[in-house]
PDB file of N, CA and C in Angstrom:
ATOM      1  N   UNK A   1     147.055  37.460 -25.550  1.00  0.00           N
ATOM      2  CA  UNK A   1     147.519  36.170 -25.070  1.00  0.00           C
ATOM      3  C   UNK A   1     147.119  35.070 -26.040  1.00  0.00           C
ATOM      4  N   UNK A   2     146.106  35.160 -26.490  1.00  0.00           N
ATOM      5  CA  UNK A   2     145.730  34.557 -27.563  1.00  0.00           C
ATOM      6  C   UNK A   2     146.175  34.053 -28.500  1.00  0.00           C
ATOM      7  N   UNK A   3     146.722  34.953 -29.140  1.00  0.00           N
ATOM      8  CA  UNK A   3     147.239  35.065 -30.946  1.00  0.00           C
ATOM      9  C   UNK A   3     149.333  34.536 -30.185  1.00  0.00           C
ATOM     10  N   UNK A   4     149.774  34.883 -28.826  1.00  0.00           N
ATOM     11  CA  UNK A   4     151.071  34.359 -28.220  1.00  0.00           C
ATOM     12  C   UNK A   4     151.416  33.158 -28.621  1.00  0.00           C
ATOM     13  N   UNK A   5     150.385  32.048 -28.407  1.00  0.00           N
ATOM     14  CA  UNK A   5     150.720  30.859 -28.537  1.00  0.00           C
ATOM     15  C   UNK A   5     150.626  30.437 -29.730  1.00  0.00           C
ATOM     16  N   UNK A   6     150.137  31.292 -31.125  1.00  0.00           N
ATOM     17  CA  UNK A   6     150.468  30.885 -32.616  1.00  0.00           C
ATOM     18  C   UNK A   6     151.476  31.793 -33.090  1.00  0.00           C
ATOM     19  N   UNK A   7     152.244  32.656 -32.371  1.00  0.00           N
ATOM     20  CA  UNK A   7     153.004  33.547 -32.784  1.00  0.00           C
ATOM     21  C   UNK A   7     154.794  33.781 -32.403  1.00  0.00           C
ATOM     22  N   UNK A   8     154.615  33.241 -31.403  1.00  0.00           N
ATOM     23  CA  UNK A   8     156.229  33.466 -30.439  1.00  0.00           C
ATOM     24  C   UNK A   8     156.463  32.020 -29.626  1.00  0.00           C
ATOM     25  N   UNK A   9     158.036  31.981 -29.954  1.00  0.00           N
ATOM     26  CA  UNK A   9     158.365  30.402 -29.213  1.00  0.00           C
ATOM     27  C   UNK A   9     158.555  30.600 -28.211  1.00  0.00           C
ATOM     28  N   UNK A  10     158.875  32.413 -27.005  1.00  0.00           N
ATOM     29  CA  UNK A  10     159.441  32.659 -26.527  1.00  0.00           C
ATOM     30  C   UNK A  10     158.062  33.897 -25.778  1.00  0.00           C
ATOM     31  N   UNK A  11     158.205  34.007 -24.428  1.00  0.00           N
ATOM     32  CA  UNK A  11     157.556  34.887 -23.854  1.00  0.00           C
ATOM     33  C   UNK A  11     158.183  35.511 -22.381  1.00  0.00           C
ATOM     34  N   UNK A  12     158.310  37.016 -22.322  1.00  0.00           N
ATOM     35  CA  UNK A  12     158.190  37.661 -21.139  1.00  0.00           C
ATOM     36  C   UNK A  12     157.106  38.497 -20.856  1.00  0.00           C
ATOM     37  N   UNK A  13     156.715  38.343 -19.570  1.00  0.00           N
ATOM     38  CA  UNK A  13     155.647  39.034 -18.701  1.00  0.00           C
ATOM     39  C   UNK A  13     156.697  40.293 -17.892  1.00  0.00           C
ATOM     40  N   UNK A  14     155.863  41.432 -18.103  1.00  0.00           N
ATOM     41  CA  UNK A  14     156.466  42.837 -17.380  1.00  0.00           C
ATOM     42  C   UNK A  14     155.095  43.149 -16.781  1.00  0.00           C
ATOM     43  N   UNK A  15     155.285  43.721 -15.542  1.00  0.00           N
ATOM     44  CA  UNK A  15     154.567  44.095 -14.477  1.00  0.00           C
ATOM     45  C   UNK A  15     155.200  45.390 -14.177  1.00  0.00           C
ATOM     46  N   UNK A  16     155.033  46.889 -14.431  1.00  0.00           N
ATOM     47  CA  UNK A  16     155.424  47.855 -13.665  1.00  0.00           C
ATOM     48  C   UNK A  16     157.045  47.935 -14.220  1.00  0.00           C
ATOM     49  N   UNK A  17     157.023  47.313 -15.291  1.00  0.00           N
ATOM     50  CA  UNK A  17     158.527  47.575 -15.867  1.00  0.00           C
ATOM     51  C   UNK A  17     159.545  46.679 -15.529  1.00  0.00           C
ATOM     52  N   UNK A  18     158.576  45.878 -14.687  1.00  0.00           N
ATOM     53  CA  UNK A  18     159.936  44.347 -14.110  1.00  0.00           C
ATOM     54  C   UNK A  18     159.407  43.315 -15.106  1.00  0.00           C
ATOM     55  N   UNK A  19     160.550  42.455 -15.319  1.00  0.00           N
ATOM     56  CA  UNK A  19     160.177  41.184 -15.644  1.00  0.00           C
ATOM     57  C   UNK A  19     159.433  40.631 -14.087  1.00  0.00           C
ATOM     58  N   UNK A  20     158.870  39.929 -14.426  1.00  0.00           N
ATOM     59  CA  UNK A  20     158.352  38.811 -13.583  1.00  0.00           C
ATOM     60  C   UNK A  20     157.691  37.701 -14.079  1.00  0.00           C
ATOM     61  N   UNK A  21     158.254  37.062 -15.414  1.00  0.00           N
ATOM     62  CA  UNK A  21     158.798  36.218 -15.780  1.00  0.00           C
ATOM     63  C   UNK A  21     159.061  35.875 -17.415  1.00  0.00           C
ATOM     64  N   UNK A  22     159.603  34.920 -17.611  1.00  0.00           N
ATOM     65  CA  UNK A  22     160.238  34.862 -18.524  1.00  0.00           C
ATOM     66  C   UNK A  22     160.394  32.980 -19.150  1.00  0.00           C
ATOM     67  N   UNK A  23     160.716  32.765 -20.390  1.00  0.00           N
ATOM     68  CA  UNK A  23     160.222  31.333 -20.868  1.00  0.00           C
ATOM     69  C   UNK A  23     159.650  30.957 -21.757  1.00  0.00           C
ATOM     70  N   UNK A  24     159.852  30.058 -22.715  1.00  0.00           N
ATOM     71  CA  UNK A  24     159.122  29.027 -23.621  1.00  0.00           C
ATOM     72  C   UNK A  24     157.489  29.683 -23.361  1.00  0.00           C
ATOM     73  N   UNK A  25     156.459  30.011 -25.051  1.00  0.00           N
ATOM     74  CA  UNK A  25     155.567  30.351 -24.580  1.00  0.00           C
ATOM     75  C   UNK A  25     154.962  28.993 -23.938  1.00  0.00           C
ATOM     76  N   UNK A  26     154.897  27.766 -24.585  1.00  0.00           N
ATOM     77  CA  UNK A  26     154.433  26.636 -24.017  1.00  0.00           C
ATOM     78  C   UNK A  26     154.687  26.453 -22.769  1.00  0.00           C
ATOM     79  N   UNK A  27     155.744  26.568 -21.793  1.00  0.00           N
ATOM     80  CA  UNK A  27     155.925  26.316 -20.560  1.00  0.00           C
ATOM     81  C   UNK A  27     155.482  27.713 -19.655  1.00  0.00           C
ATOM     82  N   UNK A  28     155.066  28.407 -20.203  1.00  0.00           N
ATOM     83  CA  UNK A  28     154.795  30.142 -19.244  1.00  0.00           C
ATOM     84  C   UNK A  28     153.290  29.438 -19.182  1.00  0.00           C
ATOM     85  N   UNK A  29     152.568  29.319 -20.525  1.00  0.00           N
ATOM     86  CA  UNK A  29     151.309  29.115 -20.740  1.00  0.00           C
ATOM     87  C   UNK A  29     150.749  27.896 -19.891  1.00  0.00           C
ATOM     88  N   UNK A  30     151.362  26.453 -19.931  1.00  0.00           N
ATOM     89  CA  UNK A  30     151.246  25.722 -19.555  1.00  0.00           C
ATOM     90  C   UNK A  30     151.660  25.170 -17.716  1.00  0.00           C
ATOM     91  N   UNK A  31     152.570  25.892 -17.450  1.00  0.00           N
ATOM     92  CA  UNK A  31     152.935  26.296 -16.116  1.00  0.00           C
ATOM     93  C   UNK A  31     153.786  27.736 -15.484  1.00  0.00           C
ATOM     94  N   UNK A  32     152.315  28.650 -14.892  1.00  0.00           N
ATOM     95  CA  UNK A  32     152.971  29.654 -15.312  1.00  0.00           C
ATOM     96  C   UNK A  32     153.999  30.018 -13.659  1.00  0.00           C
ATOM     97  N   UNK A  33     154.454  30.243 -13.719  1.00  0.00           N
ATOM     98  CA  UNK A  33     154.794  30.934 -12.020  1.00  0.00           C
ATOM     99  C   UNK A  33     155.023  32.160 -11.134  1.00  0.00           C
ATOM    100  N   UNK A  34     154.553  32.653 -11.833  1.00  0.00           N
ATOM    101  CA  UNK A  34     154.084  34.105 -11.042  1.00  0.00           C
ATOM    102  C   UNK A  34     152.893  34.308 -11.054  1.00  0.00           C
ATOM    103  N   UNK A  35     152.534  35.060  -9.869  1.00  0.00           N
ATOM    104  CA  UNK A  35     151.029  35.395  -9.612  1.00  0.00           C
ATOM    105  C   UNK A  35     150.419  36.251 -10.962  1.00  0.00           C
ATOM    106  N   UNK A  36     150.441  37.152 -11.156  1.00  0.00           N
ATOM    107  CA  UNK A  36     150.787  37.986 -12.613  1.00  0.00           C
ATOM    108  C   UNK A  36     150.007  37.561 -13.824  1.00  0.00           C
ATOM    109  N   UNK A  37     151.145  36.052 -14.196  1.00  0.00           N
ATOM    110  CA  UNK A  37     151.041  35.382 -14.798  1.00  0.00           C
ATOM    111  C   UNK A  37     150.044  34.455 -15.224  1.00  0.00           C
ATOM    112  N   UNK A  38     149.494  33.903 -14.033  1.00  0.00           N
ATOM    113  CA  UNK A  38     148.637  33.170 -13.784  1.00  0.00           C
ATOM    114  C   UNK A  38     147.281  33.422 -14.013  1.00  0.00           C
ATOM    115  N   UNK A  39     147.028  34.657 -13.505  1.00  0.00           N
ATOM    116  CA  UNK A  39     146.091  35.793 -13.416  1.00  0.00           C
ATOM    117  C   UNK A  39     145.770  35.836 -14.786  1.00  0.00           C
ATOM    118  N   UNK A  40     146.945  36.405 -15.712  1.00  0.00           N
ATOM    119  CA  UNK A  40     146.401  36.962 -16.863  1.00  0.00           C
ATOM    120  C   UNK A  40     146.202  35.833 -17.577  1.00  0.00           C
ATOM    121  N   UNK A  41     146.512  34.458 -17.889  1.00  0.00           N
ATOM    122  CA  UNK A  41     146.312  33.145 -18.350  1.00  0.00           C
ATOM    123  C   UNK A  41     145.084  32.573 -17.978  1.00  0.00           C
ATOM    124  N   UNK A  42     144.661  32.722 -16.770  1.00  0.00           N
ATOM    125  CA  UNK A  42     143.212  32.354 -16.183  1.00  0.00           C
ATOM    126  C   UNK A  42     141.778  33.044 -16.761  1.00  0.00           C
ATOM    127  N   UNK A  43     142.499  34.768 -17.047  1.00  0.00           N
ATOM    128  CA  UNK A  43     141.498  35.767 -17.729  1.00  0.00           C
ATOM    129  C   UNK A  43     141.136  35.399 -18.901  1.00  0.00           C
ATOM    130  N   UNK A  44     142.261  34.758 -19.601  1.00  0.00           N
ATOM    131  CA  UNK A  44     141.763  34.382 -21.169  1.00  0.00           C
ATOM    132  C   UNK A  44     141.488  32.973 -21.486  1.00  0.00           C
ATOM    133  N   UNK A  45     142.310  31.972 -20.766  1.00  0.00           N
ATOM    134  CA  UNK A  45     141.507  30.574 -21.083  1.00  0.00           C
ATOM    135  C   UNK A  45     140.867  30.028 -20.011  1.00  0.00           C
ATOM    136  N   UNK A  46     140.882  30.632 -18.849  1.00  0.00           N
ATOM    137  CA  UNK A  46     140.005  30.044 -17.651  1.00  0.00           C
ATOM    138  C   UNK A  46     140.910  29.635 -16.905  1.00  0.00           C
ATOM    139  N   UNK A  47     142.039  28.426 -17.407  1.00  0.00           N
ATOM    140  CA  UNK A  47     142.809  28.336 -16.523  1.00  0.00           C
ATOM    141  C   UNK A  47     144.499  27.868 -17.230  1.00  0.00           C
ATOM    142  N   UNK A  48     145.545  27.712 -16.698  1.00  0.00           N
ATOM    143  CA  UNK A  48     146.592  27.840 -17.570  1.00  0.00           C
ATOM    144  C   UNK A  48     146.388  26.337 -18.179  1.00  0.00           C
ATOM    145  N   UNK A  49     147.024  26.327 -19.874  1.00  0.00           N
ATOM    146  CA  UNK A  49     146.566  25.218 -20.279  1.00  0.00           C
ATOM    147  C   UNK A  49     148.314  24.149 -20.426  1.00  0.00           C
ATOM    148  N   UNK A  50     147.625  22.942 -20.245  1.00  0.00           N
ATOM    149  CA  UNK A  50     148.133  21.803 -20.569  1.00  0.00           C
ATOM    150  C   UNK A  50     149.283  22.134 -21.490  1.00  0.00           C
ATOM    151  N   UNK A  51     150.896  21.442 -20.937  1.00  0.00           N
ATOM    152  CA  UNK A  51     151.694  21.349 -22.647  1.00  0.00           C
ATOM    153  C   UNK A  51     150.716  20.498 -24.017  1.00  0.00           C
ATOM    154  N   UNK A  52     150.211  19.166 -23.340  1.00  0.00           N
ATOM    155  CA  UNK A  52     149.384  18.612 -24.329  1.00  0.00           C
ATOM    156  C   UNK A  52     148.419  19.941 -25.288  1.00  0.00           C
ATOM    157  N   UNK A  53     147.393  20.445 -24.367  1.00  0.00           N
ATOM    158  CA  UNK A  53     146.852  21.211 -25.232  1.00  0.00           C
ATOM    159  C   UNK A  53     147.226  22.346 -25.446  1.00  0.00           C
ATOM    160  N   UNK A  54     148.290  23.067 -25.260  1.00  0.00           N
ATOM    161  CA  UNK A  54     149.241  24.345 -25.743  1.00  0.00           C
ATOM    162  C   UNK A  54     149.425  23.281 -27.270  1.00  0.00           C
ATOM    163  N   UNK A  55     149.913  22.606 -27.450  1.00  0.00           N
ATOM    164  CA  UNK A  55     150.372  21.902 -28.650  1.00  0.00           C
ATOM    165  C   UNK A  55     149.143  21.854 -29.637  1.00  0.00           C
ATOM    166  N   UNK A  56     148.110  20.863 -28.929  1.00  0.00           N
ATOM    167  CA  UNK A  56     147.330  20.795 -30.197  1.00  0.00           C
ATOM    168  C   UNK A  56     146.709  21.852 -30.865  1.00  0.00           C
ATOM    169  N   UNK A  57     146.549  23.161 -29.696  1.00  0.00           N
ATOM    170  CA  UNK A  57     145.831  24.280 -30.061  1.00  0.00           C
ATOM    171  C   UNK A  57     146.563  25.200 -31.053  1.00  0.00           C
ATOM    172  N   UNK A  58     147.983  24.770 -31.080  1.00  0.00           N
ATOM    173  CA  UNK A  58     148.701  25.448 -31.682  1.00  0.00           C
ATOM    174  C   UNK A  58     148.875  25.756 -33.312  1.00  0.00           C
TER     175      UNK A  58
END
């Protein structure tokens, strides 16, 4: 998830072979909407981050 937001403009999340979701990495990262999603964004930065700081971190 990490290395996502210096690497791809674009992100899907698969769960069990489904999408469950899909989107701009900045807008998945920054507002994510699936439980899933959220989860795994919370595991690595604590909590989903800001468009502001999706940008600067970028």
């Amino acid at each position: 998830i990490g290395m996502m937001k210096h690497i791809s403009d674009q992100v899907l999340v698969m769960h069990q072979g489904e999408v469950v979701e899909r989107g701009s990495t900045a807008d998945v990262l920054a507002s994510p909407l699936h439980e899933l999603t959220k989860r795994l964004i919370a595991g690595h930065f604590g909590e989903a981050l800001t468009a502001d700081a999706w940008r600067k971190d970028r």
